[in-house]
N, C-alpha and C. Protein backbone atom coordinates (compact mmCIF):
# COMPACT_ATOMS: atom_id res chain seq x y z
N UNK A 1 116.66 -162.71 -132.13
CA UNK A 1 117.99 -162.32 -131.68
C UNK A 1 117.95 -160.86 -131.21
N UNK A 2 118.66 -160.94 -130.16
CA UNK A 2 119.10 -159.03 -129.60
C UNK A 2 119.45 -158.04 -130.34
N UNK A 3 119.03 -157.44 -130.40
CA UNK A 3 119.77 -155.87 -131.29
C UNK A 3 120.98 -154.98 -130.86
N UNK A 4 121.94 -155.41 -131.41
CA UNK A 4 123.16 -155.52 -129.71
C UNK A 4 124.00 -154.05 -130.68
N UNK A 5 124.67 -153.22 -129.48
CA UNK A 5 125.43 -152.23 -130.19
C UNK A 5 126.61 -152.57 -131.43
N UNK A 6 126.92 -153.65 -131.56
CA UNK A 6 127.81 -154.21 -132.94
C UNK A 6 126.79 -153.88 -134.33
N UNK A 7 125.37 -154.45 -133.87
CA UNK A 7 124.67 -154.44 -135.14
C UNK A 7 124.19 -153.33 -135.44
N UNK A 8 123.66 -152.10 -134.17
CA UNK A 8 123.90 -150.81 -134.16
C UNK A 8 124.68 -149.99 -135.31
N UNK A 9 125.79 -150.05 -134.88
CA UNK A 9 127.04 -150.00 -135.65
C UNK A 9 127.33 -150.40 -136.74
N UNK A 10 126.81 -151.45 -137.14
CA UNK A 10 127.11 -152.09 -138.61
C UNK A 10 125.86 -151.02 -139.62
N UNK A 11 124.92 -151.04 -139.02
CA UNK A 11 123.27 -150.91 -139.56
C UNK A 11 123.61 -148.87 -139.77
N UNK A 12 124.11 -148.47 -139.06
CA UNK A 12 123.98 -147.05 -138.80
C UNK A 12 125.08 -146.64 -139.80
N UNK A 13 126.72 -147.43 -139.77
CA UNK A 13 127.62 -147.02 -141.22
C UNK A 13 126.56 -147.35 -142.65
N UNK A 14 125.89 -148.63 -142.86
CA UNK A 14 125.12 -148.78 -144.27
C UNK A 14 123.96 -147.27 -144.42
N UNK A 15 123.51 -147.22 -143.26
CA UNK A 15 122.65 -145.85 -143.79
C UNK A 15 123.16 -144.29 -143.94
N UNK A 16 124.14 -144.49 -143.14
CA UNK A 16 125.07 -143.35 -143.40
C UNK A 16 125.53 -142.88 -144.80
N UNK A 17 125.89 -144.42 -145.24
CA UNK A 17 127.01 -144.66 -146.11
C UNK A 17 125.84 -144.19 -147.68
N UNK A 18 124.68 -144.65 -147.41
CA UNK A 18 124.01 -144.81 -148.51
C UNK A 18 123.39 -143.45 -148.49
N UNK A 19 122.96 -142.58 -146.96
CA UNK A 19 122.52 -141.52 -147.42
C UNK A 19 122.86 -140.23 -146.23
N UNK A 20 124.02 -139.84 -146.98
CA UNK A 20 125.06 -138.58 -146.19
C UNK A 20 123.66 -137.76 -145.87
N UNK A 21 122.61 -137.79 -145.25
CA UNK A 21 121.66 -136.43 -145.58
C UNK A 21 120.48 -136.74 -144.05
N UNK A 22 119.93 -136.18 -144.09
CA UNK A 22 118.58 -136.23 -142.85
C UNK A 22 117.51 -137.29 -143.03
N UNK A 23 118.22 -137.94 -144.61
CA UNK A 23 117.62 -139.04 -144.50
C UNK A 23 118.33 -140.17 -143.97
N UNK A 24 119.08 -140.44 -143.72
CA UNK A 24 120.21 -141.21 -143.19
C UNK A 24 120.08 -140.78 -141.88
N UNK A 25 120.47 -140.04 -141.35
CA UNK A 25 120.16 -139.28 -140.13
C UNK A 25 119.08 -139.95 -139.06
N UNK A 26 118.30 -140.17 -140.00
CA UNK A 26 116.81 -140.21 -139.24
C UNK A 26 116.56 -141.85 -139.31
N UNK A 27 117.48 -142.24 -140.12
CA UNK A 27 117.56 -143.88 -140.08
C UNK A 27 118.21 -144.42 -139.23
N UNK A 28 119.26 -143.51 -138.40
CA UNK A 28 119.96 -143.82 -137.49
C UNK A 28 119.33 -143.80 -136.06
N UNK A 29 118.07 -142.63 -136.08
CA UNK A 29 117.27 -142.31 -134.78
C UNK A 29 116.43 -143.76 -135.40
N UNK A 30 115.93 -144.52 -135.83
CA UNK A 30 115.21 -145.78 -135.97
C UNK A 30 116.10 -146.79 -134.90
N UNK A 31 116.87 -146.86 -135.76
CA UNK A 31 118.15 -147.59 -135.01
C UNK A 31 118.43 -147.41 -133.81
N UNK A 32 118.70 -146.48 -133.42
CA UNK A 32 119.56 -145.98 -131.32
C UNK A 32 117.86 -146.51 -131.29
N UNK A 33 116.24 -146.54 -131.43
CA UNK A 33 115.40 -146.79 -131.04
C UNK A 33 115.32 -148.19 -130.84
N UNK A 34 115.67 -149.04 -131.63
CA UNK A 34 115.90 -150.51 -131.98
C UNK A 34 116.52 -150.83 -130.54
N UNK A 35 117.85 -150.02 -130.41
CA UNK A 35 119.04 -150.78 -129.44
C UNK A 35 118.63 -150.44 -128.44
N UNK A 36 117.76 -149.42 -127.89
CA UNK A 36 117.60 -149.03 -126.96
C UNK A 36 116.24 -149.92 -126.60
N UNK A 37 115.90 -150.85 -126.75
CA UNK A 37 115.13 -152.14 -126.64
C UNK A 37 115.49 -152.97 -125.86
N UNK A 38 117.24 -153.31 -125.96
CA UNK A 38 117.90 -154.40 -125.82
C UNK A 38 117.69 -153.92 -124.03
N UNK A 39 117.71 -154.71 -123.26
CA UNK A 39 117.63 -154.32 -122.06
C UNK A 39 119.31 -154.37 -121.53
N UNK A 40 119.66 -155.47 -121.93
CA UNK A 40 121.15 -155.67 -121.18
C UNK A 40 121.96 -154.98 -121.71
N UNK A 41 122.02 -154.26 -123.37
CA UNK A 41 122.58 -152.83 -123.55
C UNK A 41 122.53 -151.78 -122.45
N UNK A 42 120.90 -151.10 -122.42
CA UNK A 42 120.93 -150.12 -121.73
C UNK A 42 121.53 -150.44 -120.20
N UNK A 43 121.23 -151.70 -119.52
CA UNK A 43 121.86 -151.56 -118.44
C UNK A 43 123.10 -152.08 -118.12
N UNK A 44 124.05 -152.49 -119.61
CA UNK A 44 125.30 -152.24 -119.40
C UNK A 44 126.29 -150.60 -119.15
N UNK A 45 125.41 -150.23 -121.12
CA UNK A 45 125.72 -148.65 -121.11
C UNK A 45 125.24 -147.45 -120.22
N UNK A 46 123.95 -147.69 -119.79
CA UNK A 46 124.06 -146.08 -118.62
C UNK A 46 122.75 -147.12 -117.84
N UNK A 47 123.18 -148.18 -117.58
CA UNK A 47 122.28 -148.52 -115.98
C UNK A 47 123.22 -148.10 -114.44
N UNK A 48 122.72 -148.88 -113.64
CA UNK A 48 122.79 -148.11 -112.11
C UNK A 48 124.56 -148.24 -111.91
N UNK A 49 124.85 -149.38 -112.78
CA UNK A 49 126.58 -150.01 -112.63
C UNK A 49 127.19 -148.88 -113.26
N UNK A 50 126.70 -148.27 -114.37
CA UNK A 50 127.37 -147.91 -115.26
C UNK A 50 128.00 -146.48 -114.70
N UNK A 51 129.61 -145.83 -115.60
CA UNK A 51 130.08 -144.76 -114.77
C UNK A 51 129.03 -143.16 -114.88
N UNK A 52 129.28 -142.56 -114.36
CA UNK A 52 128.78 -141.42 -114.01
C UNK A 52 129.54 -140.47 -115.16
N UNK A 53 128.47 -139.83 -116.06
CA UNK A 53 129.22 -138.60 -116.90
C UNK A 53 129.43 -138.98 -118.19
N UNK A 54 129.62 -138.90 -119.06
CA UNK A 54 129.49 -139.06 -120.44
C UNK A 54 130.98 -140.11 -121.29
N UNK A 55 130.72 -140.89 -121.65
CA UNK A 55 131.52 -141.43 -122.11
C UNK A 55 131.54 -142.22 -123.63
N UNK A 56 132.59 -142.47 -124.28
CA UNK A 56 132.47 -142.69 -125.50
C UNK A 56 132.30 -144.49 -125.97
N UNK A 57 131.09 -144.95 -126.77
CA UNK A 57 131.28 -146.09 -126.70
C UNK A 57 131.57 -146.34 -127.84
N UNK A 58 131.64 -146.13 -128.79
CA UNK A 58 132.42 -145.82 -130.22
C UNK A 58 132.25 -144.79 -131.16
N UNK A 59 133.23 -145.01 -131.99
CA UNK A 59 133.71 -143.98 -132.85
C UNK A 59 133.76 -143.84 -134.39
N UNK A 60 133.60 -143.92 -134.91
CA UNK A 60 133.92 -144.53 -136.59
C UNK A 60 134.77 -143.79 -137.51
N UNK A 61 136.18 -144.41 -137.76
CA UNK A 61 137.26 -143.44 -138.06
C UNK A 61 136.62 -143.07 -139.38
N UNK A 62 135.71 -143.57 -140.41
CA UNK A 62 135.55 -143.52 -141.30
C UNK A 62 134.38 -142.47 -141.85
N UNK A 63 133.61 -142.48 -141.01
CA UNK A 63 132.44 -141.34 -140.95
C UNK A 63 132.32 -140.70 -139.98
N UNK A 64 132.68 -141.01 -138.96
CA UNK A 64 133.38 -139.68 -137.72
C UNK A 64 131.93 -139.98 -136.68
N UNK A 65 131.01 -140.63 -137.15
CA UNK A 65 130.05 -140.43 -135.97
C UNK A 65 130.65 -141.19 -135.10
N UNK A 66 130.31 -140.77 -133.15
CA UNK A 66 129.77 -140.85 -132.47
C UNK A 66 129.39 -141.68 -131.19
N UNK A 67 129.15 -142.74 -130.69
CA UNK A 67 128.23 -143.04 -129.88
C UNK A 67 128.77 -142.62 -128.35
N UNK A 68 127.61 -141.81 -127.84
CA UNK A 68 127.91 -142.16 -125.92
C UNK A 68 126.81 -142.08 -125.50
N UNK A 69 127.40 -142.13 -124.06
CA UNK A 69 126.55 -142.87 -123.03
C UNK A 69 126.58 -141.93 -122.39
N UNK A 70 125.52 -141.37 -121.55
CA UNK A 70 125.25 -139.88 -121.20
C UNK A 70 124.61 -140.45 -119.81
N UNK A 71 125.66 -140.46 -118.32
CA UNK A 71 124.55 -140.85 -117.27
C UNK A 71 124.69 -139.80 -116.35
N UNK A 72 123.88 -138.99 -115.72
CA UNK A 72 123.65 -138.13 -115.27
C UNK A 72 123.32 -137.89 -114.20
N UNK A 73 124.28 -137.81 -112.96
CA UNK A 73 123.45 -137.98 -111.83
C UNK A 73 122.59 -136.69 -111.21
N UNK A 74 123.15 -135.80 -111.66
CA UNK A 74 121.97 -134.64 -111.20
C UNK A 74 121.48 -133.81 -112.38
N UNK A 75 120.19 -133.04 -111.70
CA UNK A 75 119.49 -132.15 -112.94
C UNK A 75 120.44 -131.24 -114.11
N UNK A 76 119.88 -131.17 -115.20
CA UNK A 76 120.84 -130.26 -115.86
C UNK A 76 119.66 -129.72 -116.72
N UNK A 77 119.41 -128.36 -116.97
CA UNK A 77 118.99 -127.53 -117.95
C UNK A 77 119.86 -126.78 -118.68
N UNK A 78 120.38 -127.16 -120.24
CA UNK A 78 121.28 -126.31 -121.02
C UNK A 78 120.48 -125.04 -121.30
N UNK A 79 121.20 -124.08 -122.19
CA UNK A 79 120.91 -123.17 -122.96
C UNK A 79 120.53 -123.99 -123.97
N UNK A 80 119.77 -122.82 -124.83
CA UNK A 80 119.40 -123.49 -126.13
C UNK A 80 121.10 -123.03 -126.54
N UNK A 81 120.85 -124.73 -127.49
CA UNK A 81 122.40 -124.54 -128.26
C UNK A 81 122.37 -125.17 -129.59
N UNK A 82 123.68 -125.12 -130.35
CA UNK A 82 123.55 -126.13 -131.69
C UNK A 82 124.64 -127.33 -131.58
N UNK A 83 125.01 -127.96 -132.44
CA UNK A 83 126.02 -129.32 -132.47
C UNK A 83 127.09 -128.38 -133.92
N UNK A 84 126.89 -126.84 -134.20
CA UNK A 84 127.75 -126.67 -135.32
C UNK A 84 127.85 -127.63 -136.80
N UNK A 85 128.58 -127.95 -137.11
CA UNK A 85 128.72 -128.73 -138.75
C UNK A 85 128.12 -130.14 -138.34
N UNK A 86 128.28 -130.41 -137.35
CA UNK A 86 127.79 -131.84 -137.06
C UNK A 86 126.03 -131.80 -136.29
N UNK A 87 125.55 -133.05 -136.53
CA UNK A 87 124.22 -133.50 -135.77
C UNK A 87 124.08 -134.48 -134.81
N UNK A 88 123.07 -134.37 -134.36
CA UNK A 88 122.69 -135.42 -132.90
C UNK A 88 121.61 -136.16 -132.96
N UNK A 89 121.23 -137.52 -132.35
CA UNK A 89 120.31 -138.26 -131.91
C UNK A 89 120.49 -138.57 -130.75
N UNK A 90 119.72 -137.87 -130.17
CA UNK A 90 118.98 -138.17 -128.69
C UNK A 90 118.53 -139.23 -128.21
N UNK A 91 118.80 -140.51 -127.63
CA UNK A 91 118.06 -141.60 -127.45
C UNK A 91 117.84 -141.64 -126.06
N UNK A 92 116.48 -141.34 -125.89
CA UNK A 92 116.14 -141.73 -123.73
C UNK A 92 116.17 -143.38 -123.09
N UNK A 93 117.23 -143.52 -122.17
CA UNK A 93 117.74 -144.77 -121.86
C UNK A 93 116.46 -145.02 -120.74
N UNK A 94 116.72 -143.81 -119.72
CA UNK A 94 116.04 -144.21 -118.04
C UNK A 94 115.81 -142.72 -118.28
N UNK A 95 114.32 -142.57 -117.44
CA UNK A 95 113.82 -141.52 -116.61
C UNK A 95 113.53 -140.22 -118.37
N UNK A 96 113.59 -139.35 -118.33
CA UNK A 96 113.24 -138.55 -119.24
C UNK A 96 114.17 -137.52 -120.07
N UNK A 97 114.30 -137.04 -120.69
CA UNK A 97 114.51 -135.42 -121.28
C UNK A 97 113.64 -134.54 -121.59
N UNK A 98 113.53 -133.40 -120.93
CA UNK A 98 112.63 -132.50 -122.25
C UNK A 98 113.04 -131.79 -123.44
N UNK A 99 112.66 -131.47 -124.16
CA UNK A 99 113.59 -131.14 -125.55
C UNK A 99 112.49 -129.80 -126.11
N UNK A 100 113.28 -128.97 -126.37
CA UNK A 100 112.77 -128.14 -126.90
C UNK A 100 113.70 -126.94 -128.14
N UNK A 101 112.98 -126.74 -129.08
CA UNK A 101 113.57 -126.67 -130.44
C UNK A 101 113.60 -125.22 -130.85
N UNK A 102 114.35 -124.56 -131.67
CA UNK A 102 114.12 -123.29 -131.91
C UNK A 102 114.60 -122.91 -132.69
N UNK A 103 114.33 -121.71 -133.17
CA UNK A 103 114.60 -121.03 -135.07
C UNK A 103 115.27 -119.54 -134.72
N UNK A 104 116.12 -119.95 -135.12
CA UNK A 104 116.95 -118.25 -135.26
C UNK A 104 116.54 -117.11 -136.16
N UNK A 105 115.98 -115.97 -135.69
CA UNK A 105 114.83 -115.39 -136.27
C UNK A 105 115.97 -113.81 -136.78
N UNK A 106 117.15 -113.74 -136.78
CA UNK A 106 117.87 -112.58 -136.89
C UNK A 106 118.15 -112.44 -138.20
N UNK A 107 118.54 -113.67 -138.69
CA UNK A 107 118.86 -114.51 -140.01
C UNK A 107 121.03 -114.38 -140.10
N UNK A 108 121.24 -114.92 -138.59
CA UNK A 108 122.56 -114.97 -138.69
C UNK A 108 122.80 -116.45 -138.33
N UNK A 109 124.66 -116.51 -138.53
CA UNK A 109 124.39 -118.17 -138.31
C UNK A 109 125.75 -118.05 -137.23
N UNK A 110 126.09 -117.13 -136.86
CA UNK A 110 127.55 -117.06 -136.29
C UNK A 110 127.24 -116.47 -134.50
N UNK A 111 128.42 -116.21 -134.18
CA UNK A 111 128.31 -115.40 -132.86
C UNK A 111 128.08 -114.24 -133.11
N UNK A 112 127.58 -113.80 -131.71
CA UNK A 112 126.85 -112.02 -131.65
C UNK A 112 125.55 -112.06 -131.38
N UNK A 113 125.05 -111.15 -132.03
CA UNK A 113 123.71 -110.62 -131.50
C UNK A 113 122.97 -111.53 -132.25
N UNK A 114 122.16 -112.42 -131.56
CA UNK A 114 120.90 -113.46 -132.11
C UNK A 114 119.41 -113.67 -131.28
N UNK A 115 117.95 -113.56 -132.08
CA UNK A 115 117.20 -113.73 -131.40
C UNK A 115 116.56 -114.83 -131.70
N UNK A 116 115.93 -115.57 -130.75
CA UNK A 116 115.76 -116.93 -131.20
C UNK A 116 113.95 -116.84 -130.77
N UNK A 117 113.62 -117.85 -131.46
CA UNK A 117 111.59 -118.47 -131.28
C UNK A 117 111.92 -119.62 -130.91
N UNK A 118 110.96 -120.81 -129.81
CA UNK A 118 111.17 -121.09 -129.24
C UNK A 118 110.03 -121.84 -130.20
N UNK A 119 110.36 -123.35 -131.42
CA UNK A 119 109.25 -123.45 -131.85
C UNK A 119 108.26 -124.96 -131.74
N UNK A 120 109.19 -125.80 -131.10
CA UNK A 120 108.29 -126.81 -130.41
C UNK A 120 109.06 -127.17 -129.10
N UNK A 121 108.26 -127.87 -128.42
CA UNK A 121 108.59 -128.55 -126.89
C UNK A 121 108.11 -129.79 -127.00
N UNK A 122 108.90 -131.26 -126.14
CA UNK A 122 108.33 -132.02 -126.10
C UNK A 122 109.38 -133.27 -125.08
N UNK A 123 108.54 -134.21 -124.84
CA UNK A 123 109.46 -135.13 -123.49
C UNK A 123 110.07 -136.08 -124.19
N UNK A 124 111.49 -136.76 -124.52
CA UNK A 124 111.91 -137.97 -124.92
C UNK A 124 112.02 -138.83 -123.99
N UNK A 125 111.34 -139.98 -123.45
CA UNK A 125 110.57 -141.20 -122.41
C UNK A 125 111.40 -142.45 -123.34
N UNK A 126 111.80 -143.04 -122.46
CA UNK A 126 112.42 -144.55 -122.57
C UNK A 126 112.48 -144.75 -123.65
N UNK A 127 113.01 -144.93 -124.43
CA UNK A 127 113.14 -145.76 -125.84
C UNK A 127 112.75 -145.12 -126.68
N UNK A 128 112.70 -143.52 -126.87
CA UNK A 128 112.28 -142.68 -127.58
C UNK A 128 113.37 -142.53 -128.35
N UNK A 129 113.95 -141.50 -129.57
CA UNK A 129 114.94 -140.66 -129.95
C UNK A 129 114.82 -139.61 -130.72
N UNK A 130 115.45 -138.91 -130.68
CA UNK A 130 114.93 -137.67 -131.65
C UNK A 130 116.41 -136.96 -132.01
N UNK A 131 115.98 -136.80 -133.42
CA UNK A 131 117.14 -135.93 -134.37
C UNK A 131 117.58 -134.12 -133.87
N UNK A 132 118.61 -134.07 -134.13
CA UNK A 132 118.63 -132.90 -133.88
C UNK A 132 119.54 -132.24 -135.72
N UNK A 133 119.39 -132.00 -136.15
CA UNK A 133 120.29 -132.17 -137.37
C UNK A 133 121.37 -130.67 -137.56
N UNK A 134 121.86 -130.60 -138.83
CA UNK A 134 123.20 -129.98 -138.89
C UNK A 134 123.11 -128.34 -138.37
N UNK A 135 123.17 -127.85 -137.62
CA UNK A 135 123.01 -126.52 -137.06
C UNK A 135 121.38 -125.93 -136.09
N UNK A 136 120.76 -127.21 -136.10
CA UNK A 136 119.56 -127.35 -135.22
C UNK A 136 119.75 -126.79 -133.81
N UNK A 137 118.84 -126.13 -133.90
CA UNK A 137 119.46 -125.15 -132.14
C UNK A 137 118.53 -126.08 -130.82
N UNK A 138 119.22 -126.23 -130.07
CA UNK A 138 117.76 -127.11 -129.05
C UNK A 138 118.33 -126.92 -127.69
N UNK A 139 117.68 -127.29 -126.79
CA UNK A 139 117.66 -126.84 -125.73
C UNK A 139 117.61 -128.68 -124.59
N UNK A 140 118.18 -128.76 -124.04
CA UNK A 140 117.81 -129.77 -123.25
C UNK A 140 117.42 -129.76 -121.69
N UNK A 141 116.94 -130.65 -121.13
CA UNK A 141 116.38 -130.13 -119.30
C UNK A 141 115.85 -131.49 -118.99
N UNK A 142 116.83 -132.12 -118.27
CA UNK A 142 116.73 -133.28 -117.35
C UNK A 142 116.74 -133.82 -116.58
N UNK A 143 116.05 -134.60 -114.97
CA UNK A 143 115.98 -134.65 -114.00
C UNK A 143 117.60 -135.79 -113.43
N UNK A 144 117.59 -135.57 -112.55
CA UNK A 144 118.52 -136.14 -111.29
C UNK A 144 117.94 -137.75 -111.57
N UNK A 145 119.18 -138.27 -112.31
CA UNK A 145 119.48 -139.79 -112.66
C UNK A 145 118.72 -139.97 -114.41
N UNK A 146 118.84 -138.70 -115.08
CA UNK A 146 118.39 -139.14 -116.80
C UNK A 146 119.59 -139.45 -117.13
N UNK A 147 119.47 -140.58 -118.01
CA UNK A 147 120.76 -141.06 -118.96
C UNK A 147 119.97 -141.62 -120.45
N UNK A 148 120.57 -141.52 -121.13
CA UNK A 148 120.32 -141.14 -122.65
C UNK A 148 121.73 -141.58 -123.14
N UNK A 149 121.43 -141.88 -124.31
CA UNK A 149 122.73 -142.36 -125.72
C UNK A 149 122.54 -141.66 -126.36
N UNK A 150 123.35 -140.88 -127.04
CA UNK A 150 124.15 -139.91 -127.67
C UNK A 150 124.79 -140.25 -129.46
N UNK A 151 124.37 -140.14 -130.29
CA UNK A 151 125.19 -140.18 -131.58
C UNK A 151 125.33 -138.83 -132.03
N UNK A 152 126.54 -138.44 -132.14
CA UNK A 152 126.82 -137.70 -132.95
C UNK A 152 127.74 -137.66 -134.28
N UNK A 153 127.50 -136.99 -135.49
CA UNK A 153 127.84 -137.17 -136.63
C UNK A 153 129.63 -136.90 -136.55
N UNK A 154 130.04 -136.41 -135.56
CA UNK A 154 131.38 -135.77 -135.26
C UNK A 154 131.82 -135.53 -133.57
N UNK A 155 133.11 -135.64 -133.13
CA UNK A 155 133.28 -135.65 -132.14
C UNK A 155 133.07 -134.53 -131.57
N UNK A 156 132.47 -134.13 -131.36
CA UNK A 156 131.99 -132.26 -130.58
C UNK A 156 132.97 -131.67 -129.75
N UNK A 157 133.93 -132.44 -129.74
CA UNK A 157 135.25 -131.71 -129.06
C UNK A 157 136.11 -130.62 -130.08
N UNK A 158 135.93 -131.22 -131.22
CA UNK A 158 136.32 -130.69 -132.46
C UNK A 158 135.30 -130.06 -133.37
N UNK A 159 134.66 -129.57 -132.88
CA UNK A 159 133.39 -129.01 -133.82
C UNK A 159 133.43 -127.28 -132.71
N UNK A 160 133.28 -125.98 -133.87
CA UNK A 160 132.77 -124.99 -133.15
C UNK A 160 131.22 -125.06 -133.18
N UNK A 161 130.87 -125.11 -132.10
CA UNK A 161 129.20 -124.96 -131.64
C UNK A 161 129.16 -123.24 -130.76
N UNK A 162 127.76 -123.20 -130.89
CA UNK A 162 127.15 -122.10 -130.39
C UNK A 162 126.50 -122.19 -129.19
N UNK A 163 126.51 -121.73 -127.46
CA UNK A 163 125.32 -121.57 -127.18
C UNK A 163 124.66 -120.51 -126.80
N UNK A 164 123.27 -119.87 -126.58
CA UNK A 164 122.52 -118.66 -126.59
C UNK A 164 122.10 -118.28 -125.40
N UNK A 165 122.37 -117.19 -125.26
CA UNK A 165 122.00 -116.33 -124.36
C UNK A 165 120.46 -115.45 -124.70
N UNK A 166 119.24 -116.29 -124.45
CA UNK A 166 117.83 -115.64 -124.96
C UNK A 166 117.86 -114.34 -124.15
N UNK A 167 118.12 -113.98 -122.63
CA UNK A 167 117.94 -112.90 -122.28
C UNK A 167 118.72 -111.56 -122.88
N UNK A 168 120.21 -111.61 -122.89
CA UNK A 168 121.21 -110.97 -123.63
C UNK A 168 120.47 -110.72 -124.77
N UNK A 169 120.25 -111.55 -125.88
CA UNK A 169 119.71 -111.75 -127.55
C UNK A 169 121.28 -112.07 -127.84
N UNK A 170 121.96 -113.36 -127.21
CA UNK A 170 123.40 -112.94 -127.78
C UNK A 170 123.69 -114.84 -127.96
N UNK A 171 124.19 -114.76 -129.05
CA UNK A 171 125.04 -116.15 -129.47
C UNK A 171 126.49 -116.18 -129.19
N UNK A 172 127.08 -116.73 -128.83
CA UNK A 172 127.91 -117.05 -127.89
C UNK A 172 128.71 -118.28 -128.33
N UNK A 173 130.36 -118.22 -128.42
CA UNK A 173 131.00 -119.90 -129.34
C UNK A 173 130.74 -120.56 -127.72
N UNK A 174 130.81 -121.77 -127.89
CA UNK A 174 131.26 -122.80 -126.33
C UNK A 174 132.63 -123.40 -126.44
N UNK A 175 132.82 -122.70 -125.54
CA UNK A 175 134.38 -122.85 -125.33
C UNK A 175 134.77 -124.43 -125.40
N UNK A 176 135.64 -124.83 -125.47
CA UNK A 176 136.35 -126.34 -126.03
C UNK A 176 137.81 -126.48 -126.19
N UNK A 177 138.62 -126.53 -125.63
CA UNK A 177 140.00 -127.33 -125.88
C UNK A 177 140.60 -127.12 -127.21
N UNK A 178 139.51 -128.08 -127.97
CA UNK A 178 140.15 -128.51 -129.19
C UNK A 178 139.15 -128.37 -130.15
N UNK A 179 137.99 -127.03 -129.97
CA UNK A 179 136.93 -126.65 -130.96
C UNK A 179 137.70 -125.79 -132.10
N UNK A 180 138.88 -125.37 -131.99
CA UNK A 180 139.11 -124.40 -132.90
C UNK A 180 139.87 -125.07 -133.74
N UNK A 181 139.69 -126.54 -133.45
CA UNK A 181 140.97 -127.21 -134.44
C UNK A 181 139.27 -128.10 -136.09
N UNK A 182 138.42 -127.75 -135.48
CA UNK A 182 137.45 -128.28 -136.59
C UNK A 182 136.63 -126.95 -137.63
């Protein structure tokens, strides 16, 4: 049988549920790996049909994670940034991400003056996923047509996040609507 986003969903609240922590976390990057198998998932959620730009495919009123669909029609290189109180799994649908990770070396956790190390690099390829966990700083850089699925532990509209300015040495909130309400 298919590994369809319902069972996703069912499979990702039990590990949640059983372990609030990076171990749970990382049971969930198993999982978006599982679904991201299903072929007629991915090319419902971010194939060639699918809309352009990020969208939400569920939510869980109960543990607050997450899921979207991330389709991208042109290149994007972020700043290195964080997800704030909440975490991420990265899942590569089509075409690539590069991902690259880093340690805040000032020993602050807020805005202002921050210098960051730059301490691994690496490509997330089709059916890959990778954790990003609770204040994990990372950096993303993706070509013209990457789309990727998205969990996050919290809706990031409502979360204050950080992103960095390496040349400045400066941490920086990301502006949001409705970040100052989390």
């Amino acid at each position: 049988m298919t590994y369809s986003l319902d069972s996703f969903i069912k499979d990702a609240q039990a590990a949640l549920k059983a372990n609030n922590n990076a171990a749970g976390r990382e049971q969930v990057r198993v999982l978006l790996e599982k679904l991201l198998t299903n072929k007629a998932f991915v090319e419902e959620a971010v194939g060639p049909a699918a809309p352009i730009g990020a969208r939400k495919l569920y939510e869980d009123k109960e543990l607050g994670f997450v899921v979207l669909a991330h389709c991208n029609p042109k290149a994007h290189k972020s700043p290195p940034h964080d997800h704030g109180a909440s975490w991420a799994v990265y899942g590569q649908a089509v075409n690539y991400t590069d991902m690259s990770e880093f340690k805040r070396l000032d020993g602050g956790d807020g805005a202002g003056d921050a210098k960051l190390e730059k301490v691994k690099s690496y490509r997330l390829e089709p059916g890959h996923a990778g954790v990003y966990d609770v204040g994990a700083i990372h950096a993303i850089d993706y070509p013209e047509g990457s789309r990727f699925v998205r969990v996050t532990g919290r809706d990031l509209d409502y979360v204050r996040r950080l992103k960095f300015d390496t040349a400045a040495g400066k941490a920086i909130p990301i502006e949001s609507a409705t970040a100052g309400a989390g």
